[in-house]
C-alpha atoms as a PDB file:
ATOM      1  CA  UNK A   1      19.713  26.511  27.144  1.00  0.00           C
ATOM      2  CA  UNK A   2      19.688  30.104  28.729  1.00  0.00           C
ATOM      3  CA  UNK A   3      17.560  31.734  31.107  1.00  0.00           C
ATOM      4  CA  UNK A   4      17.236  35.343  32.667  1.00  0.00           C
ATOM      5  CA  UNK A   5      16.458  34.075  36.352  1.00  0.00           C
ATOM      6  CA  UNK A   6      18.150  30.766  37.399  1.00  0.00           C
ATOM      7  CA  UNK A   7      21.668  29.451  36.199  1.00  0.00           C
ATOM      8  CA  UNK A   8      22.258  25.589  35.798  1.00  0.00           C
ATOM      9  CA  UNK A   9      25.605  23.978  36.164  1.00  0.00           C
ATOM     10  CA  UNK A  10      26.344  20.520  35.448  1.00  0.00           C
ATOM     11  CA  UNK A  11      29.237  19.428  38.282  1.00  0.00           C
ATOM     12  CA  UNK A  12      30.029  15.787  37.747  1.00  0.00           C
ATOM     13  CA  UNK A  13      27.102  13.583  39.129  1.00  0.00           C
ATOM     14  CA  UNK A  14      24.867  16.522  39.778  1.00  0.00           C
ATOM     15  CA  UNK A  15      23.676  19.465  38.175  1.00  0.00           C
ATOM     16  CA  UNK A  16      22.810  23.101  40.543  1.00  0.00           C
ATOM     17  CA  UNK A  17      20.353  25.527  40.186  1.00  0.00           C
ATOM     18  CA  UNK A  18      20.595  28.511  41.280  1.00  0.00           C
ATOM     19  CA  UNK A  19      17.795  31.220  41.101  1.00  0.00           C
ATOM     20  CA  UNK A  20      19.226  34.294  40.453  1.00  0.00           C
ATOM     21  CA  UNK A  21      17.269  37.356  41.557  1.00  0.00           C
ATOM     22  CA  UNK A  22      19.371  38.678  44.533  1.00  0.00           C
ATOM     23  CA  UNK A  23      18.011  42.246  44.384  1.00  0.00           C
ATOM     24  CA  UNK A  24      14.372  40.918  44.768  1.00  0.00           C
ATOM     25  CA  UNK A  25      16.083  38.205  47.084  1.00  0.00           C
ATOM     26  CA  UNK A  26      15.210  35.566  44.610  1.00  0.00           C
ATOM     27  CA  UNK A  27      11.228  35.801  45.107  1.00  0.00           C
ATOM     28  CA  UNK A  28       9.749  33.318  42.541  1.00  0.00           C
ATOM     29  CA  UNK A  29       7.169  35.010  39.678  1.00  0.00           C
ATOM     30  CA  UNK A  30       5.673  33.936  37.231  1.00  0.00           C
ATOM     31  CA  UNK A  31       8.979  33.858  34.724  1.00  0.00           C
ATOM     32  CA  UNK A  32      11.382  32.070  37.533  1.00  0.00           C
ATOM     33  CA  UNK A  33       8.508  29.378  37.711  1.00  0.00           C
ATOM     34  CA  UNK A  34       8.879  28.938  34.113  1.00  0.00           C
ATOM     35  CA  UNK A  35      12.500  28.574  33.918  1.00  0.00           C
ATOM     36  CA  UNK A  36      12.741  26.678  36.787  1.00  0.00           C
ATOM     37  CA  UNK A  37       9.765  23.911  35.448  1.00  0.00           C
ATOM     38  CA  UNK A  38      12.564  24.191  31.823  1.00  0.00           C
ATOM     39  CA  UNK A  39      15.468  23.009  33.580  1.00  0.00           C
ATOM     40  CA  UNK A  40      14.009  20.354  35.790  1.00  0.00           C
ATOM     41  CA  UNK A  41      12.500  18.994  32.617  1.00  0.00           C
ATOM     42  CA  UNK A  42      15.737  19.146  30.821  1.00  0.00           C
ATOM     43  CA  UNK A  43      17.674  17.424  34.317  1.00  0.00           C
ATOM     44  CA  UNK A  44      14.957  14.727  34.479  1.00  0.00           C
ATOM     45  CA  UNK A  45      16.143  12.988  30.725  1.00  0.00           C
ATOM     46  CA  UNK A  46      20.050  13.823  31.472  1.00  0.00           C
ATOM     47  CA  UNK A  47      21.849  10.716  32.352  1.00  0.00           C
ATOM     48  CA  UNK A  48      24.505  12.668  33.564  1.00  0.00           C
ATOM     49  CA  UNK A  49      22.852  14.348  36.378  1.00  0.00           C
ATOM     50  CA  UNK A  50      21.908  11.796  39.365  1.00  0.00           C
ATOM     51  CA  UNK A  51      20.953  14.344  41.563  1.00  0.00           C
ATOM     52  CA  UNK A  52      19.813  17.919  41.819  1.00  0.00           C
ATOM     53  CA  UNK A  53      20.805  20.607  44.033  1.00  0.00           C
ATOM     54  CA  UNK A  54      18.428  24.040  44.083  1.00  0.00           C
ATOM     55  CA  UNK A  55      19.936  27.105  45.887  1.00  0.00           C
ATOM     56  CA  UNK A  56      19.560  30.580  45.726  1.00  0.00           C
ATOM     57  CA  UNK A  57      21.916  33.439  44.539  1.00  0.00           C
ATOM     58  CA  UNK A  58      23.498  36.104  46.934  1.00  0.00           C
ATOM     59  CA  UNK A  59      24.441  35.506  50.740  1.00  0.00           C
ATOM     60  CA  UNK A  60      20.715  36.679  51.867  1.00  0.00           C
ATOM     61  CA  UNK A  61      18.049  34.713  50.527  1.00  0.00           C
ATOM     62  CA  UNK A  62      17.243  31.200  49.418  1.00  0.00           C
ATOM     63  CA  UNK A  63      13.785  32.229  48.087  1.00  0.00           C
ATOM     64  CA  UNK A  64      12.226  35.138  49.830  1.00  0.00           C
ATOM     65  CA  UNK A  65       8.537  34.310  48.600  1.00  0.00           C
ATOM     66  CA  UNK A  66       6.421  34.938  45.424  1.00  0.00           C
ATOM     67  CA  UNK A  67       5.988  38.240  44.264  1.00  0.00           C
ATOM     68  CA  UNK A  68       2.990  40.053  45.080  1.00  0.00           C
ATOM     69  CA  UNK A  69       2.811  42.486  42.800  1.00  0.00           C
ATOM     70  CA  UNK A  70       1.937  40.017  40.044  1.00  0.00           C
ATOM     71  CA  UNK A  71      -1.220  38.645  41.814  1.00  0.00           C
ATOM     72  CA  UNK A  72      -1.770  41.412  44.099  1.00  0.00           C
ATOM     73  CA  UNK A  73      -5.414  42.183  41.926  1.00  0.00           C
ATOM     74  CA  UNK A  74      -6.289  38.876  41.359  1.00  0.00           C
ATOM     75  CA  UNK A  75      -9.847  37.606  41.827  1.00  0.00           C
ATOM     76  CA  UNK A  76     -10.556  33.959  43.421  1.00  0.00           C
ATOM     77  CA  UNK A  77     -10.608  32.124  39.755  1.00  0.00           C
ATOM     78  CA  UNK A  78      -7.348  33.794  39.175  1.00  0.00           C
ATOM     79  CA  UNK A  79      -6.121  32.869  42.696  1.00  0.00           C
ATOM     80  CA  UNK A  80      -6.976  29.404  42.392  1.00  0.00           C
ATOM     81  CA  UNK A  81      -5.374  29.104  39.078  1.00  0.00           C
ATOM     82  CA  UNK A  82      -2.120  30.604  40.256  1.00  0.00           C
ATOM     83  CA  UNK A  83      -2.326  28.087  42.897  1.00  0.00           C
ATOM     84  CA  UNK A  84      -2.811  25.147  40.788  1.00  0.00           C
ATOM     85  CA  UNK A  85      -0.579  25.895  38.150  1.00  0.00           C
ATOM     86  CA  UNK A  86       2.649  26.564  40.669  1.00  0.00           C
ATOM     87  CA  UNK A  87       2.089  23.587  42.550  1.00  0.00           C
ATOM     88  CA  UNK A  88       1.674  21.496  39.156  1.00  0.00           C
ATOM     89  CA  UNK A  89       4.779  22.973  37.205  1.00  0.00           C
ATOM     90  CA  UNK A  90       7.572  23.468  40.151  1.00  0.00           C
ATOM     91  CA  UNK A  91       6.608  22.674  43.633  1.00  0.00           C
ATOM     92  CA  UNK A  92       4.603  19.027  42.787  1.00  0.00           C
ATOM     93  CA  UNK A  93       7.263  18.521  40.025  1.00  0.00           C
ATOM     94  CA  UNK A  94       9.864  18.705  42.669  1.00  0.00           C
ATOM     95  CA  UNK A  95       8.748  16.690  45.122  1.00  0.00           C
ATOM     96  CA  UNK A  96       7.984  13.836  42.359  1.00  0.00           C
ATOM     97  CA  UNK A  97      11.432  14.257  40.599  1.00  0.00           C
ATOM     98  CA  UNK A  98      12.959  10.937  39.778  1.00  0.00           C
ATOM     99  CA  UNK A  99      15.976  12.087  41.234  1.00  0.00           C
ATOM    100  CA  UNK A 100      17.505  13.048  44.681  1.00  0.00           C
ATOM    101  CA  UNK A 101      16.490  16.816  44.906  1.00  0.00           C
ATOM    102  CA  UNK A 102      18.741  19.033  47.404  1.00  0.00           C
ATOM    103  CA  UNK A 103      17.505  22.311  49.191  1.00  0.00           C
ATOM    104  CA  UNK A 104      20.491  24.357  49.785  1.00  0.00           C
ATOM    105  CA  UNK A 105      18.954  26.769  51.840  1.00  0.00           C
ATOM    106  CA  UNK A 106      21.170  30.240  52.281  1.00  0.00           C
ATOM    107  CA  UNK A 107      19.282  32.776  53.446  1.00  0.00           C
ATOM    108  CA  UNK A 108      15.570  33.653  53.635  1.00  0.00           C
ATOM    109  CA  UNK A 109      12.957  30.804  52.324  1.00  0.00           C
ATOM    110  CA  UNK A 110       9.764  32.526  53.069  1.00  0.00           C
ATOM    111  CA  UNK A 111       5.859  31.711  51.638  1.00  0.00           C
ATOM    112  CA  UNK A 112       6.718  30.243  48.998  1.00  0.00           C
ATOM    113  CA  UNK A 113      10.508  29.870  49.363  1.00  0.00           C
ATOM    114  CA  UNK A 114      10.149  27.769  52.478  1.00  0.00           C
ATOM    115  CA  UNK A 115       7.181  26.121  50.139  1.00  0.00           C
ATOM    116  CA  UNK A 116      10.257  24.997  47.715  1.00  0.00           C
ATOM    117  CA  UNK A 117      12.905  24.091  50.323  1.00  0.00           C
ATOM    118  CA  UNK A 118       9.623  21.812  51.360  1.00  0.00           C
ATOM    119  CA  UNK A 119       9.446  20.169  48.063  1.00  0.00           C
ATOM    120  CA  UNK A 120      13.045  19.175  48.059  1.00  0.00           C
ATOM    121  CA  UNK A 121      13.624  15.494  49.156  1.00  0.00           C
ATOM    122  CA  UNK A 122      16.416  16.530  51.200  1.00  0.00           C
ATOM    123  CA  UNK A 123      17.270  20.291  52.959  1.00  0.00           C
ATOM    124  CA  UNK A 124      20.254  21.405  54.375  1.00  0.00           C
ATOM    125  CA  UNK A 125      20.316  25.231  55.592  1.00  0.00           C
ATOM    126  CA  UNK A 126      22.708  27.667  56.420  1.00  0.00           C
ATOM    127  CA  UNK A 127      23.080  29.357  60.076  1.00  0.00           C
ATOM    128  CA  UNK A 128      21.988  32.005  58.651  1.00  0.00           C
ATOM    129  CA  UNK A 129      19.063  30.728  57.261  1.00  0.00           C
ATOM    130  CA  UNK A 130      15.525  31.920  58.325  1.00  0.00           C
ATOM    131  CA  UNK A 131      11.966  29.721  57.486  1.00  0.00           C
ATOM    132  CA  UNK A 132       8.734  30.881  57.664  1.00  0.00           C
ATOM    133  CA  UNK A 133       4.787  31.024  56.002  1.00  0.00           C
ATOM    134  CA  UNK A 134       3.867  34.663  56.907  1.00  0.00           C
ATOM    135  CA  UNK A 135       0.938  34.488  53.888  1.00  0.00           C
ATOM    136  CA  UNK A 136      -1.581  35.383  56.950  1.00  0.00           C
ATOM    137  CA  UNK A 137      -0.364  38.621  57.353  1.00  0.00           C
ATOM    138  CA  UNK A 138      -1.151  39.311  53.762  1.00  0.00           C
ATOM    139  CA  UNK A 139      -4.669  38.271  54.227  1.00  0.00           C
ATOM    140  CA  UNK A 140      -3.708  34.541  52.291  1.00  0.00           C
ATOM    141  CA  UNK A 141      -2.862  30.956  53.025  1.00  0.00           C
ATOM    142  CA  UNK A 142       0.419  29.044  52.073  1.00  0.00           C
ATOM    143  CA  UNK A 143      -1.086  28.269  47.945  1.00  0.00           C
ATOM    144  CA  UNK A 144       2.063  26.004  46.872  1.00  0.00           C
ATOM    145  CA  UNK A 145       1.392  22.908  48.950  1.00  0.00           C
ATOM    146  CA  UNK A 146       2.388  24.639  52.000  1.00  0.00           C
ATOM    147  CA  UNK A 147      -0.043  23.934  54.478  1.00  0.00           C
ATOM    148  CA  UNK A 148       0.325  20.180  53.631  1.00  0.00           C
ATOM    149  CA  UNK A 149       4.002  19.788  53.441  1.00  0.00           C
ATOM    150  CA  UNK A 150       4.688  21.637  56.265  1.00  0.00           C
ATOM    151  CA  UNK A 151       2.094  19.406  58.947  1.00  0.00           C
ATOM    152  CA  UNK A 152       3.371  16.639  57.323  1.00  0.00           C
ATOM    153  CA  UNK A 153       7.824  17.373  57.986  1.00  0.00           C
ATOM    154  CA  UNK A 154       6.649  19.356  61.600  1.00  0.00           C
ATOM    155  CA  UNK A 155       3.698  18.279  63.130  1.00  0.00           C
ATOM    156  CA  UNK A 156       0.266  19.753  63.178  1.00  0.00           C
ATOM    157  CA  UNK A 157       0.117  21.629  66.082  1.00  0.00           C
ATOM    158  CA  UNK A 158       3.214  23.477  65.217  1.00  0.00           C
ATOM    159  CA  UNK A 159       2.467  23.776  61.723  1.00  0.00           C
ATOM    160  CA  UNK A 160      -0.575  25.907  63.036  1.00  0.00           C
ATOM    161  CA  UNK A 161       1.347  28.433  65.141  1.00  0.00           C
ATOM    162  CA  UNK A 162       3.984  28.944  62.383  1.00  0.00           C
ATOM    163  CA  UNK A 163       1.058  29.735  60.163  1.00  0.00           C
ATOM    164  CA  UNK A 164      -0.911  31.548  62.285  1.00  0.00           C
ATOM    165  CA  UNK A 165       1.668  33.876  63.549  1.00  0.00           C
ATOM    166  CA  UNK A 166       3.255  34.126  60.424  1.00  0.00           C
ATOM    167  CA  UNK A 167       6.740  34.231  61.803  1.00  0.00           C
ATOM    168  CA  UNK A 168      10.009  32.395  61.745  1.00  0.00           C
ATOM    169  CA  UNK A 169      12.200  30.480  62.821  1.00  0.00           C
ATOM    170  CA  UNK A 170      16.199  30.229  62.410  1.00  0.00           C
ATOM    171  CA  UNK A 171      18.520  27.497  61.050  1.00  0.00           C
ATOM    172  CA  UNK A 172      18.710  25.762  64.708  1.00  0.00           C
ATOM    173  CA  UNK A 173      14.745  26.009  65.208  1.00  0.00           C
ATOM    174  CA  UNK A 174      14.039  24.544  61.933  1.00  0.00           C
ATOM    175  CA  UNK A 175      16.609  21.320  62.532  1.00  0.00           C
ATOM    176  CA  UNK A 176      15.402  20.683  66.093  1.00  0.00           C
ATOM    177  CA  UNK A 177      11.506  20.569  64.423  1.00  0.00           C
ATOM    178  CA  UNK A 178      13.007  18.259  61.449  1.00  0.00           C
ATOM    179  CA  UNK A 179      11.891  21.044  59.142  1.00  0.00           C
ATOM    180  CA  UNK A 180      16.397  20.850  57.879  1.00  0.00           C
ATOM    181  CA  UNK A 181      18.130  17.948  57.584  1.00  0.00           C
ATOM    182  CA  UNK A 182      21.310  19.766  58.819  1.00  0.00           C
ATOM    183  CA  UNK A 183      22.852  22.879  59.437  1.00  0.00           C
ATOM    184  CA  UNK A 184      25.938  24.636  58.293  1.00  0.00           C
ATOM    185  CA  UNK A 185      28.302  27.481  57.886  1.00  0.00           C
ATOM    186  CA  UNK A 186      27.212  29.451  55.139  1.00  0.00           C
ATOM    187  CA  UNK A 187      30.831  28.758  53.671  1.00  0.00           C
ATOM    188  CA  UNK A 188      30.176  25.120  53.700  1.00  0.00           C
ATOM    189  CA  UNK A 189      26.706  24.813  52.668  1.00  0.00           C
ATOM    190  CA  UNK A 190      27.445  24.481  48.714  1.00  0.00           C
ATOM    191  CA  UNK A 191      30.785  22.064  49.491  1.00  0.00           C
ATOM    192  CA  UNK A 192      28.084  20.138  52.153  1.00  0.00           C
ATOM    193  CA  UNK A 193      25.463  19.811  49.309  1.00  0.00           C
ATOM    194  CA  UNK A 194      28.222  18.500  47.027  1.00  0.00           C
ATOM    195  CA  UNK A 195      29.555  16.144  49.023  1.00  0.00           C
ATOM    196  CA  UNK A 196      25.710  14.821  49.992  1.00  0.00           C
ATOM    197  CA  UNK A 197      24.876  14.444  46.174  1.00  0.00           C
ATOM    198  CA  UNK A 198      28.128  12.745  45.401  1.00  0.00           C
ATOM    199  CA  UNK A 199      27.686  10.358  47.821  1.00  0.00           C
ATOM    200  CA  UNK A 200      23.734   9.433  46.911  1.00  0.00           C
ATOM    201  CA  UNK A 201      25.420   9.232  43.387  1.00  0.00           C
ATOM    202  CA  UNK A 202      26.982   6.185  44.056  1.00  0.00           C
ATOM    203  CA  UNK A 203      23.864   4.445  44.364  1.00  0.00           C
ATOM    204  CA  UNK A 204      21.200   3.175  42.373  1.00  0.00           C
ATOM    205  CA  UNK A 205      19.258   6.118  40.627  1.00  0.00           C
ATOM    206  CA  UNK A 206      16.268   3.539  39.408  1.00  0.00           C
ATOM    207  CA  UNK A 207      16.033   2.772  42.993  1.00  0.00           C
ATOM    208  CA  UNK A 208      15.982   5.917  43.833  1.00  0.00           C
ATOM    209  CA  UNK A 209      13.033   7.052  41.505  1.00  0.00           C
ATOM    210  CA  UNK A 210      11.152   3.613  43.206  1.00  0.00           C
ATOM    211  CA  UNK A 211      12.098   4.873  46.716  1.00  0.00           C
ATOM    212  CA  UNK A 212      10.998   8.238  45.905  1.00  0.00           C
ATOM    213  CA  UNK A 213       7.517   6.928  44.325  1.00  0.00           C
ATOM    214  CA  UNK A 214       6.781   4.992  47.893  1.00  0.00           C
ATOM    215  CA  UNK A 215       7.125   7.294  50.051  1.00  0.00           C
ATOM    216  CA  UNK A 216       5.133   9.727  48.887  1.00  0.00           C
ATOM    217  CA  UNK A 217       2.670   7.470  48.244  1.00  0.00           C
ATOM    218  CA  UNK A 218       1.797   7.131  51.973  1.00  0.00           C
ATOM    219  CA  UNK A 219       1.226  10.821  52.021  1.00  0.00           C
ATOM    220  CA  UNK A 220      -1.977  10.796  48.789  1.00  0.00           C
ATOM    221  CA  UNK A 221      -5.507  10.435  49.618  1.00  0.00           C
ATOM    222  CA  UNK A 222      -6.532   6.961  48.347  1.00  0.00           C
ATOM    223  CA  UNK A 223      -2.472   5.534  48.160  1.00  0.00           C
ATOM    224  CA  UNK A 224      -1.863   2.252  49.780  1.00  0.00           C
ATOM    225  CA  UNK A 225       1.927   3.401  50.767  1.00  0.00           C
ATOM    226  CA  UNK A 226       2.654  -0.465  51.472  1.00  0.00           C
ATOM    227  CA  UNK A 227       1.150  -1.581  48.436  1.00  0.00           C
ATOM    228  CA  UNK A 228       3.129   1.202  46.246  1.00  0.00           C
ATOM    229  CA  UNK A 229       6.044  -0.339  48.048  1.00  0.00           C
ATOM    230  CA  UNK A 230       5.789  -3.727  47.197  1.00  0.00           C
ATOM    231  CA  UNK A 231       4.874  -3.055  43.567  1.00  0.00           C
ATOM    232  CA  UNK A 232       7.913  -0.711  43.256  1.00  0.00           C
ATOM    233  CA  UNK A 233      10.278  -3.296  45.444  1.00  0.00           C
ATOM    234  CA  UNK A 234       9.300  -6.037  42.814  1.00  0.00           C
ATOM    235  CA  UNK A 235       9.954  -3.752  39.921  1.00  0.00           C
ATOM    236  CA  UNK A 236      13.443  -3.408  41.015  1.00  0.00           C
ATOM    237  CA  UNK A 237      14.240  -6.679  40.158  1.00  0.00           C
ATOM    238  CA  UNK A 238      13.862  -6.331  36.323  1.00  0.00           C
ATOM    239  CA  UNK A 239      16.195  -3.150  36.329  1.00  0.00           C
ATOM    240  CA  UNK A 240      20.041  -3.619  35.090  1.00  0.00           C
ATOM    241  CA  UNK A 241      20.863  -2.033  38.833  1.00  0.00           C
ATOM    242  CA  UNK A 242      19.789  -4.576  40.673  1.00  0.00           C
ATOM    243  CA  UNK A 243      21.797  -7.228  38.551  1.00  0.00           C
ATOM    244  CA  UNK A 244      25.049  -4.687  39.267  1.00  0.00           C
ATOM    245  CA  UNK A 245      24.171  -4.329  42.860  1.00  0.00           C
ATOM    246  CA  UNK A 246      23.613  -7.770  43.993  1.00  0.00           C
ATOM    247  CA  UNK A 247      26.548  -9.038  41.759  1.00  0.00           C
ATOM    248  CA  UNK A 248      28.788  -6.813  42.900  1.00  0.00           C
ATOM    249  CA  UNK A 249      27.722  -7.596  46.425  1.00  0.00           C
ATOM    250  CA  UNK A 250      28.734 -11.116  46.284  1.00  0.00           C
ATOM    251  CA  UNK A 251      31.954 -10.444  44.654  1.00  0.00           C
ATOM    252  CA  UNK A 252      32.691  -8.087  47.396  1.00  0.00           C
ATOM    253  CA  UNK A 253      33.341  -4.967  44.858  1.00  0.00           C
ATOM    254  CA  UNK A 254      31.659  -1.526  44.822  1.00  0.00           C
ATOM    255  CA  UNK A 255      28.910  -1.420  41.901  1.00  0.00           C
ATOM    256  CA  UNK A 256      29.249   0.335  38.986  1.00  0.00           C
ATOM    257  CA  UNK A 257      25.681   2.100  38.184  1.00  0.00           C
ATOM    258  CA  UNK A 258      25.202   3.389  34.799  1.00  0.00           C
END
């Protein structure tokens, strides 16, 4: 499998993306969108790969936005299609993988870089890392599940003033408003987001696609979150994990998850 934009690497347990556009600071068109929906495809049927770490290329950016200059003439069918399509093929797929996804935010994640890091089940970013939706100073909203994802991990009120002012906010900021999970050296991100994946990897990945399923459950219009939970909770008990888990539980060993 090769692509002109991202690189995949398969390291033990998990498997890293990395989008690789440094001289346009990684901005996602319509060809990095692509590749990116190819390889998560690909990840989602490997065995091998448990859990998924995106990150961007270079020491500057994680994803610096979309790039304008493909839609900068569109009308408001093509804008809505652009919209629609994005969120369905990367930034929905994302936050619906099966598996443990990883933000390794480096850099810049702005519009619809921050819009990815969002998707990810998990972010950890750099202290050099800066986050923000500046779409209103180009006359636009957030189009890639933005403006939903963002109230949702920050609040409302200050999902508003990032929006509206269109700025940003640094590593620190973003941890403090539980828009990062942590914060790191920019040496230590990739070993941090390693070590994180390896030790998810040790647990049950059909629990973690039922885990994943209920929670974001609670956040869809017309999803009982409680119900999804039960239903998923009961499903565990037919899977070959929960046999592993629970027996090796009572023989007081670690479990060995296929």
């Amino acid at each position: 499998m090769s692509f002109q934009n991202i690189s995949l690497q398969h390291q033990n347990t998990h498997s890293l993306i990395t989008i690789t556009r440094p001289k346009q600071l990684n901005a996602l068109n319509k060809q990095t969108i692509e590749e990116l929906n190819t390889a998560l495809l690909a990840l989602q049927d490997r065995n091998e790969t448990r859990v998924v770490i995106i990150t961007g290329a270079g020491e500057k950016a994680f994803v610096a936005g979309a790039d304008i200059k493909e839609f900068a003439d569109f009308d408001v069918a093509q804008g809505k299609e652009l919209a629609a399509e994005g969120q369905r093929k990367l930034f929905d797929l994302v936050a619906n993988f099966p598996k443990p996804v990883i933000g390794a935010v480096n850099g810049f994640a702005l519009g619809g870089g921050l819009e990815l890091a969002m998707s990810c089940h998990i972010r950890l970013a750099s202290t050099n890392a800066k986050m923000g939706l500046p779409e209103t100073s180009l006359g636009v909203i957030p189009g890639y599940g933005g403006t939903q994802r963002l109230a949702r991990l920050i609040g409302q009120g200050r999902a508003y003033e990032l929006i509206f002012t269109a700025g940003m906010v640094d590593a620190q900021k973003a941890y403090e408003m539980g828009l990062v999970n942590h914060v790191y050296t920019p040496e230590e991100l990739l070993d941090a987001a390693a070590k994180m994946a390896g030790k998810i990897a040790r647990n049950s990945s059909q629990a973690f696609a039922s885990a994943i399923r209920a929670v974001n459950a609670g956040f869809e219009d017309g999803e009982n979150g409680f119900a999804v939970e039960v239903e998923e909770f009961g499903k565990c008990f037919g899977t070959e994990d929960f046999k592993e888990g629970t027996t090796a539980f009572l023989n007081k060993t670690r479990p060995q998850f296929k």
